[in-house]
C-alpha atoms as a PDB file:
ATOM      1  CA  UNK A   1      17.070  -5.236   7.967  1.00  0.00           C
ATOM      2  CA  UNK A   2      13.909  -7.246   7.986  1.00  0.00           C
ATOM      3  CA  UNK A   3      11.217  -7.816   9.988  1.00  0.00           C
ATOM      4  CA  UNK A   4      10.019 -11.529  10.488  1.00  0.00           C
ATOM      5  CA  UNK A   5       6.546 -12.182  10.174  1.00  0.00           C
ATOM      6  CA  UNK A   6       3.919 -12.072  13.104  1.00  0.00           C
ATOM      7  CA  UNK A   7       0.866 -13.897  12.790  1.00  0.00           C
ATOM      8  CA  UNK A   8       0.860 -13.796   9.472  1.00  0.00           C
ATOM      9  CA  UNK A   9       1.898 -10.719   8.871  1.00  0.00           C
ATOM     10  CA  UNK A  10       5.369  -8.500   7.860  1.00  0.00           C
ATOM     11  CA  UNK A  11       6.477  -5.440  10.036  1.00  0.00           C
ATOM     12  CA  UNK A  12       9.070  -3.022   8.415  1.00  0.00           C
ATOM     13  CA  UNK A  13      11.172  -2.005  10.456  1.00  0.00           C
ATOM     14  CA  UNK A  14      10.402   1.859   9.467  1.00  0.00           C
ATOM     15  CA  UNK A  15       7.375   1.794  10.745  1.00  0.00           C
ATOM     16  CA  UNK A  16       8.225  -0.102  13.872  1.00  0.00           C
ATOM     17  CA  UNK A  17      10.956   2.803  14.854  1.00  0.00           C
ATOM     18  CA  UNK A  18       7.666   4.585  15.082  1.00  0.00           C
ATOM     19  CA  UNK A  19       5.688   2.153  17.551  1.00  0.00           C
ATOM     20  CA  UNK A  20       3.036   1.814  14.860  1.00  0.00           C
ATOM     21  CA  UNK A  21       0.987  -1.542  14.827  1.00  0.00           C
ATOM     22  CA  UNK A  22       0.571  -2.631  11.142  1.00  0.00           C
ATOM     23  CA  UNK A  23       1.315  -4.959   9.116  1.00  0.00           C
ATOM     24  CA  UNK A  24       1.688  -6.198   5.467  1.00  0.00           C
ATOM     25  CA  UNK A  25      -0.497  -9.442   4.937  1.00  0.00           C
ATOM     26  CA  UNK A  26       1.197 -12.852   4.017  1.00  0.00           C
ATOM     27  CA  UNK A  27      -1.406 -15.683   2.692  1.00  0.00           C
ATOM     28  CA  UNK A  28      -4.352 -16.087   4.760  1.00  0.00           C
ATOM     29  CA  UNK A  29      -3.469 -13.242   7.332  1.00  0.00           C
ATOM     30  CA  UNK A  30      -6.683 -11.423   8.977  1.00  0.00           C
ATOM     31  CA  UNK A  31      -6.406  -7.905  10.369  1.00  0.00           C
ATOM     32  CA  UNK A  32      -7.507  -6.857  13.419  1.00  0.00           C
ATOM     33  CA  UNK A  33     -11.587  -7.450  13.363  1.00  0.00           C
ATOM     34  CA  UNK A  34     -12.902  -3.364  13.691  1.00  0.00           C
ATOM     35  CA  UNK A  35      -9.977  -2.620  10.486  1.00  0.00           C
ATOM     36  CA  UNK A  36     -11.833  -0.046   8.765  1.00  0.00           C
ATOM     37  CA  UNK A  37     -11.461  -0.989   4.964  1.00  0.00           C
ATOM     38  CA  UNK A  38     -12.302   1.016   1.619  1.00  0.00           C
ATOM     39  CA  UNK A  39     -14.509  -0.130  -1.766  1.00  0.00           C
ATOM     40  CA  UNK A  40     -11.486   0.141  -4.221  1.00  0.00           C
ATOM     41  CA  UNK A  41     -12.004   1.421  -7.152  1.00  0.00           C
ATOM     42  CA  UNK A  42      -8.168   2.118  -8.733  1.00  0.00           C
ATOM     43  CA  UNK A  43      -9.061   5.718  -8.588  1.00  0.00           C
ATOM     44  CA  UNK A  44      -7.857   8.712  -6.364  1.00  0.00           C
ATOM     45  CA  UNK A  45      -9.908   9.790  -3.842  1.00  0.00           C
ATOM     46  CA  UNK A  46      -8.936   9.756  -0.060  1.00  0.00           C
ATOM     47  CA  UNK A  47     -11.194   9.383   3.258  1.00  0.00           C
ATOM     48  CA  UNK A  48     -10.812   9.483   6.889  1.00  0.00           C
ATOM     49  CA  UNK A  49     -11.896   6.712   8.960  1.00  0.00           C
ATOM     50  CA  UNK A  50     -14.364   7.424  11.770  1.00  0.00           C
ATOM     51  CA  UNK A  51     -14.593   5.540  15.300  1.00  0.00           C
ATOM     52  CA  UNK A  52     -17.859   2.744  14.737  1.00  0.00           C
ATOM     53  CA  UNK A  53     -21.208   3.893  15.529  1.00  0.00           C
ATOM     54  CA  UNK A  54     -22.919   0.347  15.204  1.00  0.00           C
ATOM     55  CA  UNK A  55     -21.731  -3.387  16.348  1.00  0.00           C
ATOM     56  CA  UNK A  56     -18.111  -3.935  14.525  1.00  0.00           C
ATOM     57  CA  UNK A  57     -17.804  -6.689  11.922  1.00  0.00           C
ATOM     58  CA  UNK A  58     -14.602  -8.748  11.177  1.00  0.00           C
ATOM     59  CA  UNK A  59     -12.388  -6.823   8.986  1.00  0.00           C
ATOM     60  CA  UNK A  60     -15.030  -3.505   9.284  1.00  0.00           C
ATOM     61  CA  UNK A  61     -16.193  -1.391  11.384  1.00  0.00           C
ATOM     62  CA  UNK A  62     -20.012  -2.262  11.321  1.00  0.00           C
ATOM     63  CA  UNK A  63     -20.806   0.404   8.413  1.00  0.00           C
ATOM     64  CA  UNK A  64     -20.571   0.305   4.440  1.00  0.00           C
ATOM     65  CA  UNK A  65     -17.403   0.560   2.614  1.00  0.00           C
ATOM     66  CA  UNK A  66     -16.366   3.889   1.005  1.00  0.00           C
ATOM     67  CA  UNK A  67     -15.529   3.886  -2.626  1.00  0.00           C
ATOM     68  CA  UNK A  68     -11.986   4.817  -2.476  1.00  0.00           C
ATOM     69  CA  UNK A  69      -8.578   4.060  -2.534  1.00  0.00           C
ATOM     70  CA  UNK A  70      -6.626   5.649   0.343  1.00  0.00           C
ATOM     71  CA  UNK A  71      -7.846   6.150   3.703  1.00  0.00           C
ATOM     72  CA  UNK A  72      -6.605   7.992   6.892  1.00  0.00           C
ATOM     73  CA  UNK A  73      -6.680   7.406  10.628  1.00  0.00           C
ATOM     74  CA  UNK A  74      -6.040   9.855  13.465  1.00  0.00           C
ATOM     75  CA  UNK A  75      -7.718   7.615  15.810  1.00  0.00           C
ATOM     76  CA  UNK A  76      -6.142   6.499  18.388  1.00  0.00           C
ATOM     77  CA  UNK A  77      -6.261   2.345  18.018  1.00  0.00           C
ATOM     78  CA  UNK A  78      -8.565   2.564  14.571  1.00  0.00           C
ATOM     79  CA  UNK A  79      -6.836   0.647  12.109  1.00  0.00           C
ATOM     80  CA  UNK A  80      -7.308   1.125   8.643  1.00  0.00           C
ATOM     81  CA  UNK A  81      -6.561  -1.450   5.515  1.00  0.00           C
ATOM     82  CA  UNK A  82      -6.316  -2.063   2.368  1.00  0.00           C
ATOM     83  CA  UNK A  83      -6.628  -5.429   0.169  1.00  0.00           C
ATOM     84  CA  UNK A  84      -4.260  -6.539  -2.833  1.00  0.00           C
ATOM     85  CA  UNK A  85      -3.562  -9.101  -5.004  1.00  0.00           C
ATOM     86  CA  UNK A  86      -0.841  -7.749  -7.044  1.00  0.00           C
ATOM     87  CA  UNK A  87      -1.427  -3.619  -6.329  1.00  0.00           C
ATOM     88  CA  UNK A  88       1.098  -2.016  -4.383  1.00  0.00           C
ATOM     89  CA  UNK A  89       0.223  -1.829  -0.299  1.00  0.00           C
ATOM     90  CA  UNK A  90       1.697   1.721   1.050  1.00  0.00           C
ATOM     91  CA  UNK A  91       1.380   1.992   4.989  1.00  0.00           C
ATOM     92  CA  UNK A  92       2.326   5.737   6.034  1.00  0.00           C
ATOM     93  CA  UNK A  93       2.307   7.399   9.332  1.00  0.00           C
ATOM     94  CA  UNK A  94       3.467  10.561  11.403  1.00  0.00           C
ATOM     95  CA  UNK A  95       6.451  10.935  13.208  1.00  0.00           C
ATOM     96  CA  UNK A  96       5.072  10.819  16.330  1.00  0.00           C
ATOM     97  CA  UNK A  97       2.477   7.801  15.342  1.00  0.00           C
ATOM     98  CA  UNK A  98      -0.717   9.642  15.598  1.00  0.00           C
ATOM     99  CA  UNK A  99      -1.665   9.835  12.055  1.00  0.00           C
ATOM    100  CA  UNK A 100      -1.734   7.166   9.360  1.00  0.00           C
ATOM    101  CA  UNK A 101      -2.896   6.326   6.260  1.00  0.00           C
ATOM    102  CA  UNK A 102      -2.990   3.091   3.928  1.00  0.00           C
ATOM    103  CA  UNK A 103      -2.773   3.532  -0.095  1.00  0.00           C
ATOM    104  CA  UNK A 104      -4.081   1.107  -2.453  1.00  0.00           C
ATOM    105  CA  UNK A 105      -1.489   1.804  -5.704  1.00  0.00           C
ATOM    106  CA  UNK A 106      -2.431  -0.782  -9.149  1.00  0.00           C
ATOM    107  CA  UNK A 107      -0.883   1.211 -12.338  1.00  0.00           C
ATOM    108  CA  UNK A 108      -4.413   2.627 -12.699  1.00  0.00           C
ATOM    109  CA  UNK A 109      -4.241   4.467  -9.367  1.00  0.00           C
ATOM    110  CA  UNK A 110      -0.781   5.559  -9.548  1.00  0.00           C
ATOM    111  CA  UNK A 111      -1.299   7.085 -13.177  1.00  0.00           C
ATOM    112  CA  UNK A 112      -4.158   9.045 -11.927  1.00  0.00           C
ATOM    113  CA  UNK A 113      -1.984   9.842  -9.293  1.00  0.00           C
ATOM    114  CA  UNK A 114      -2.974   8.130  -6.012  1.00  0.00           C
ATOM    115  CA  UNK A 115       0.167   8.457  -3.861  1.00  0.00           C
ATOM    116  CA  UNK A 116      -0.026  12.008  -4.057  1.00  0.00           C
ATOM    117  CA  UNK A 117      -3.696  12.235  -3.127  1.00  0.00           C
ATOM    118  CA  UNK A 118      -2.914   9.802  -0.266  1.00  0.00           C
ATOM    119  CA  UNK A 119       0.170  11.559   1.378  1.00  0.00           C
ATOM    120  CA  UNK A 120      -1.513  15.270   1.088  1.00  0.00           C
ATOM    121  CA  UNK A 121      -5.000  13.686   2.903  1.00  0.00           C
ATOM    122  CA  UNK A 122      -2.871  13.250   6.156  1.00  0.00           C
ATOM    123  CA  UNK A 123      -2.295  16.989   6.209  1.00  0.00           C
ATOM    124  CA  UNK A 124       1.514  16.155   7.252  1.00  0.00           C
ATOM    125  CA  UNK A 125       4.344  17.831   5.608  1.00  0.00           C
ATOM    126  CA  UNK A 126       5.514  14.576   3.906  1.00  0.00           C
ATOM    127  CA  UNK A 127       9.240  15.101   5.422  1.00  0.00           C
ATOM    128  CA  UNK A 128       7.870  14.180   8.641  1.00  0.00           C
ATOM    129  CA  UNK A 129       6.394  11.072   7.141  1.00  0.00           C
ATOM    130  CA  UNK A 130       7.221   7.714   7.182  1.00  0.00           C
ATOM    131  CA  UNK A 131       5.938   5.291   4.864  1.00  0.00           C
ATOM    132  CA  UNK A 132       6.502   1.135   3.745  1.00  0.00           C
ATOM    133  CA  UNK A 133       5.983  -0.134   0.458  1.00  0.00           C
ATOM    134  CA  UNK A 134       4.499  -3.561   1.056  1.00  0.00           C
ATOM    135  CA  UNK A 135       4.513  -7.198  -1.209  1.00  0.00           C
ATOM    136  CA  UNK A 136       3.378  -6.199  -5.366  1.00  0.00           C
ATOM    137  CA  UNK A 137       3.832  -7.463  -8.776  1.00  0.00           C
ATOM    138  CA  UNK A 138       7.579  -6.674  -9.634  1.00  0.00           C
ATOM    139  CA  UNK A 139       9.747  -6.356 -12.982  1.00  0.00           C
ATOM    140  CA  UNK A 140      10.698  -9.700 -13.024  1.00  0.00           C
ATOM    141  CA  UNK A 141       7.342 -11.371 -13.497  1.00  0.00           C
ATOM    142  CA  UNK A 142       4.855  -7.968 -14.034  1.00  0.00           C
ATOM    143  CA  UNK A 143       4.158  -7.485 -17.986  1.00  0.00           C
ATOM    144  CA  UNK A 144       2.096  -4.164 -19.292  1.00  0.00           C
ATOM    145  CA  UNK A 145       1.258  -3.071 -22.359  1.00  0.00           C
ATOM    146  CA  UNK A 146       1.833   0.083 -24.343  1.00  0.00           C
ATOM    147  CA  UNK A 147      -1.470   1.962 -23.438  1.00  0.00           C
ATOM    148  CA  UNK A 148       0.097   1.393 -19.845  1.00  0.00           C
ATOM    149  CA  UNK A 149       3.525   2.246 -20.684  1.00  0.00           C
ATOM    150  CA  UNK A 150       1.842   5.671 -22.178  1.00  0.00           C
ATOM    151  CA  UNK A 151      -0.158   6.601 -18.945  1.00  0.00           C
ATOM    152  CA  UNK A 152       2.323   6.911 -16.702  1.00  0.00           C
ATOM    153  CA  UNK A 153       4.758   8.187 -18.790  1.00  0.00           C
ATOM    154  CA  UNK A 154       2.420  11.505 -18.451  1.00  0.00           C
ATOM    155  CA  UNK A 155       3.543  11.771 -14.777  1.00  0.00           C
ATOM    156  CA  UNK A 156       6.186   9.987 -13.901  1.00  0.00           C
ATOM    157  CA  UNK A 157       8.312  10.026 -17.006  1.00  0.00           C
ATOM    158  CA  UNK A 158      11.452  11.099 -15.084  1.00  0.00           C
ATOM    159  CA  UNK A 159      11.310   8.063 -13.253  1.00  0.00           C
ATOM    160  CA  UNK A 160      10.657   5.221 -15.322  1.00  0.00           C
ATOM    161  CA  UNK A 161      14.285   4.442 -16.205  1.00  0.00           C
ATOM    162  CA  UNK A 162      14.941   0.624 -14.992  1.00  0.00           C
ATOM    163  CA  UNK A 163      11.595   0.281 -13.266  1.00  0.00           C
ATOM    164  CA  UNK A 164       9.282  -0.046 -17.244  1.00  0.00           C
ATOM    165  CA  UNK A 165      11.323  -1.896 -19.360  1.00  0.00           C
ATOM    166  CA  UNK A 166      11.207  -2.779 -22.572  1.00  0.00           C
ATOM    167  CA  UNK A 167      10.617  -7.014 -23.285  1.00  0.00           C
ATOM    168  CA  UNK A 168       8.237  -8.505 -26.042  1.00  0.00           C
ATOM    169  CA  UNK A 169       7.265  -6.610 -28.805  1.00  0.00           C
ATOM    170  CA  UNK A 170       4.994  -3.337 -27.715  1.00  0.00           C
ATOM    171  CA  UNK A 171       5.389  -5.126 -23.546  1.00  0.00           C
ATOM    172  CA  UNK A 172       6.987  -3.939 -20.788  1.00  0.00           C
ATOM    173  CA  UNK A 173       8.246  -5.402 -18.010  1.00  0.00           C
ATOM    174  CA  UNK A 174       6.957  -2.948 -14.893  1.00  0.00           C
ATOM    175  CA  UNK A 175       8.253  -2.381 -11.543  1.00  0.00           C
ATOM    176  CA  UNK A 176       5.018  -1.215  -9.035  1.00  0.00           C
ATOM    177  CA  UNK A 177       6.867  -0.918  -5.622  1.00  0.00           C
ATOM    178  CA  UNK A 178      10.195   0.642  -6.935  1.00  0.00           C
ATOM    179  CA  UNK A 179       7.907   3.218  -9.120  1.00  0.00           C
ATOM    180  CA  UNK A 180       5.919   3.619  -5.595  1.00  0.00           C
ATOM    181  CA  UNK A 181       9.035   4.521  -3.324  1.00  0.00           C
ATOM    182  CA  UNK A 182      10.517   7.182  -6.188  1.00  0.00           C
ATOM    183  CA  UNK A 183       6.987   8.830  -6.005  1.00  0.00           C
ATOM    184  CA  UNK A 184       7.321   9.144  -2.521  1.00  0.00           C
ATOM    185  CA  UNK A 185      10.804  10.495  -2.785  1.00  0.00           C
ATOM    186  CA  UNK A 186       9.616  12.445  -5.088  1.00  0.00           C
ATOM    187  CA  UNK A 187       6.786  14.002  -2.847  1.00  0.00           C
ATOM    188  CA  UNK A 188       9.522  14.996  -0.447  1.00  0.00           C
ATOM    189  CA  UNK A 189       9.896  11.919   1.866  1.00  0.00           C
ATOM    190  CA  UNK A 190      13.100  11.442   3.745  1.00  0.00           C
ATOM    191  CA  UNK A 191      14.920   8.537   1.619  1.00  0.00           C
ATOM    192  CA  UNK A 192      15.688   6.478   5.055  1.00  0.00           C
ATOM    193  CA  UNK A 193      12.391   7.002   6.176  1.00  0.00           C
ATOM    194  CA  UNK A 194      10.757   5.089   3.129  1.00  0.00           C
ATOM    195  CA  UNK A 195      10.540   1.157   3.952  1.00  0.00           C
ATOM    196  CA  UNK A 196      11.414  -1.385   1.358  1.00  0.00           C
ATOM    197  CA  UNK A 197      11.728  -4.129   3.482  1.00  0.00           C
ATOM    198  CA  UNK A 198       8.738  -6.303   1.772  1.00  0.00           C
ATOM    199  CA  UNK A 199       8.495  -5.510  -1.669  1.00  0.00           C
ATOM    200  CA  UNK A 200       8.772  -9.495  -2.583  1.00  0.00           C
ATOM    201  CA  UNK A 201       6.875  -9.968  -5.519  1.00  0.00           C
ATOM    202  CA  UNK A 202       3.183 -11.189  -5.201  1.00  0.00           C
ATOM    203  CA  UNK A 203       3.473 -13.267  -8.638  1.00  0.00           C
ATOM    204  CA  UNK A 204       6.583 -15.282  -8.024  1.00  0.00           C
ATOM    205  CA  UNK A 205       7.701 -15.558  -4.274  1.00  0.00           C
ATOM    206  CA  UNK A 206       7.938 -19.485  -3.518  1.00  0.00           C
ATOM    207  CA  UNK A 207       4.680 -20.628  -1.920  1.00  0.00           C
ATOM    208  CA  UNK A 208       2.977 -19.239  -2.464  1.00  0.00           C
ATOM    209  CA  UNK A 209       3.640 -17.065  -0.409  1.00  0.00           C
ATOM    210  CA  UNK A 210       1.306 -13.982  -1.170  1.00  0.00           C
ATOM    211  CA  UNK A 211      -2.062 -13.988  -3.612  1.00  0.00           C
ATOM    212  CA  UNK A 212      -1.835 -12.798  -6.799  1.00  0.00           C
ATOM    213  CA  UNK A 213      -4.661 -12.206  -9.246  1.00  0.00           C
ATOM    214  CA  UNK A 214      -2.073 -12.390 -12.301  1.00  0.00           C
ATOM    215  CA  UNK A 215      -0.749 -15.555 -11.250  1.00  0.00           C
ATOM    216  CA  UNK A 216      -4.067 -16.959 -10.181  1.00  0.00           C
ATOM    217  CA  UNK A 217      -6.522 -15.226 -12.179  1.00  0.00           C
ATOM    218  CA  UNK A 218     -10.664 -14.761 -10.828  1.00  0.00           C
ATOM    219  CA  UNK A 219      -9.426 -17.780  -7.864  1.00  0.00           C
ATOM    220  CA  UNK A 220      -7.117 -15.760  -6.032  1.00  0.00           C
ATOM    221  CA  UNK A 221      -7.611 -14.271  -3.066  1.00  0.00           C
ATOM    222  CA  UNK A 222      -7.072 -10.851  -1.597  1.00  0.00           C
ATOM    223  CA  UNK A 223      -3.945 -10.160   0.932  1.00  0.00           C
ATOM    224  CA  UNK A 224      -5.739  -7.548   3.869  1.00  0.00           C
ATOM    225  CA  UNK A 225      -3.009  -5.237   5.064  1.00  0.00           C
ATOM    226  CA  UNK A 226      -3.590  -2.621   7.864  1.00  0.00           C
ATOM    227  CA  UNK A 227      -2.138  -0.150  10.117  1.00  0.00           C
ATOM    228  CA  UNK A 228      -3.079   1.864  13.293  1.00  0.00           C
ATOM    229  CA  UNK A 229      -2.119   4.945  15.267  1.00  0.00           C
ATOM    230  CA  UNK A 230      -0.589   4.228  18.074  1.00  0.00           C
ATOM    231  CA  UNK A 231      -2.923   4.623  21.524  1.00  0.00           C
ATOM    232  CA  UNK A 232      -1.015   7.637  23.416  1.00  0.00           C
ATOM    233  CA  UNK A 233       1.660   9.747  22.221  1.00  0.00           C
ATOM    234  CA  UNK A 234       4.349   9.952  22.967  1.00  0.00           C
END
């Protein structure tokens, strides 16, 4: 099943079970304004988003950036977001909608093992997790070279098969969001409980529909997904 989009925006229907506002950016999509956002640097270290202490700004909350690329909200209402342009989006939240996180994944981050980082900063046994794998660079468009073949191969080696495969001469054809939801799996989330709903791919869908820095190069723009705990639980 699949969500249509709203304002902009695509809901799966994973996270909507939960009552969680979020939402995976199409082209030209803004957040809500006081979206706390992170500095990314394809690296692996997690924060936790604070409520504003100054005036909010759109897309921020008023205060500098951290340098990092996963972030966590148990705030009720304080949405927190992530931008991409080919990276994989993952929006992740509690059972009971209190707690979520977003996860910035490019093959940099999920070598070095960002997903992992990401699901252990909500301090939430991941089987009572739910997470989405948003819009990213797929196989059929996605080419990597060997260096990149070799770095994830040091983690995830057990579950490359049909997600890096073999095209050109020393290339690769790689597979972000499906290497993204076995990680997950992986980490010990439920497998209904993991959203694929969205995982078009950035570089190809008609449009376009999504940015994409491969397709576009230093013009393209940045797609600004967020999510939010919901206000009262249940």
């Amino acid at each position: 099943m699949m969500t249509e989009s709203r304002g902009g925006f695509l809901c799966d229907p994973v996270l909507e079970q939960l009552g969680v506002h979020h939402g995976f950016a199409e082209r030209g999509a803004q957040p809500p304004d006081s979206t706390v956002f992170l500095r990314q640097v394809h690296g692996i270290r997690a924060v936790r988003a604070e409520p504003p202490r100054g005036p909010a700004r759109s897309g921020s909350n008023g205060e500098r950036p951290a340098e990092a690329d996963a972030i966590v909200s148990k705030t009720p209402g304080l949405a927190v977001g992530i931008v991409t342009a080919d990276c994989v989006p993952i929006l992740v939240a509690s059972a009971d909608g209190g707690s979520v996180a977003a996860i910035h994944a490019g093959w940099r981050g999920l070598a070095a093992g960002v997903i992992e980082v990401g699901i252990e900063a909500t301090g939430i046994a991941p089987a009572q997790l739910a997470a989405a794998v948003g819009p990213a660079a797929r196989g059929c468009c996605y080419e990597v070279d060997e260096p990149v073949a070799r770095a994830l191969a040091v983690r995830y080696a057990e579950h490359l098969s049909g997600v890096l495969v073999p095209g050109r001469p020393d290339r690769y054809q790689l597979d972000l969001p499906v290497l993204a939801a076995r990680i997950l799996r992986a980490l010990g989330l439920v497998q209904d409980r993991i959203g694929l709903a969205h995982c078009q791919c950035t570089i190809c869908t008609p449009g376009p529909r999504f940015e994409s820095y491969r397709r576009e190069g230093a013009t393209a723009g940045r797609l600004r997904h967020f999510i939010a705990p919901i206000s009262s639980l249940r």
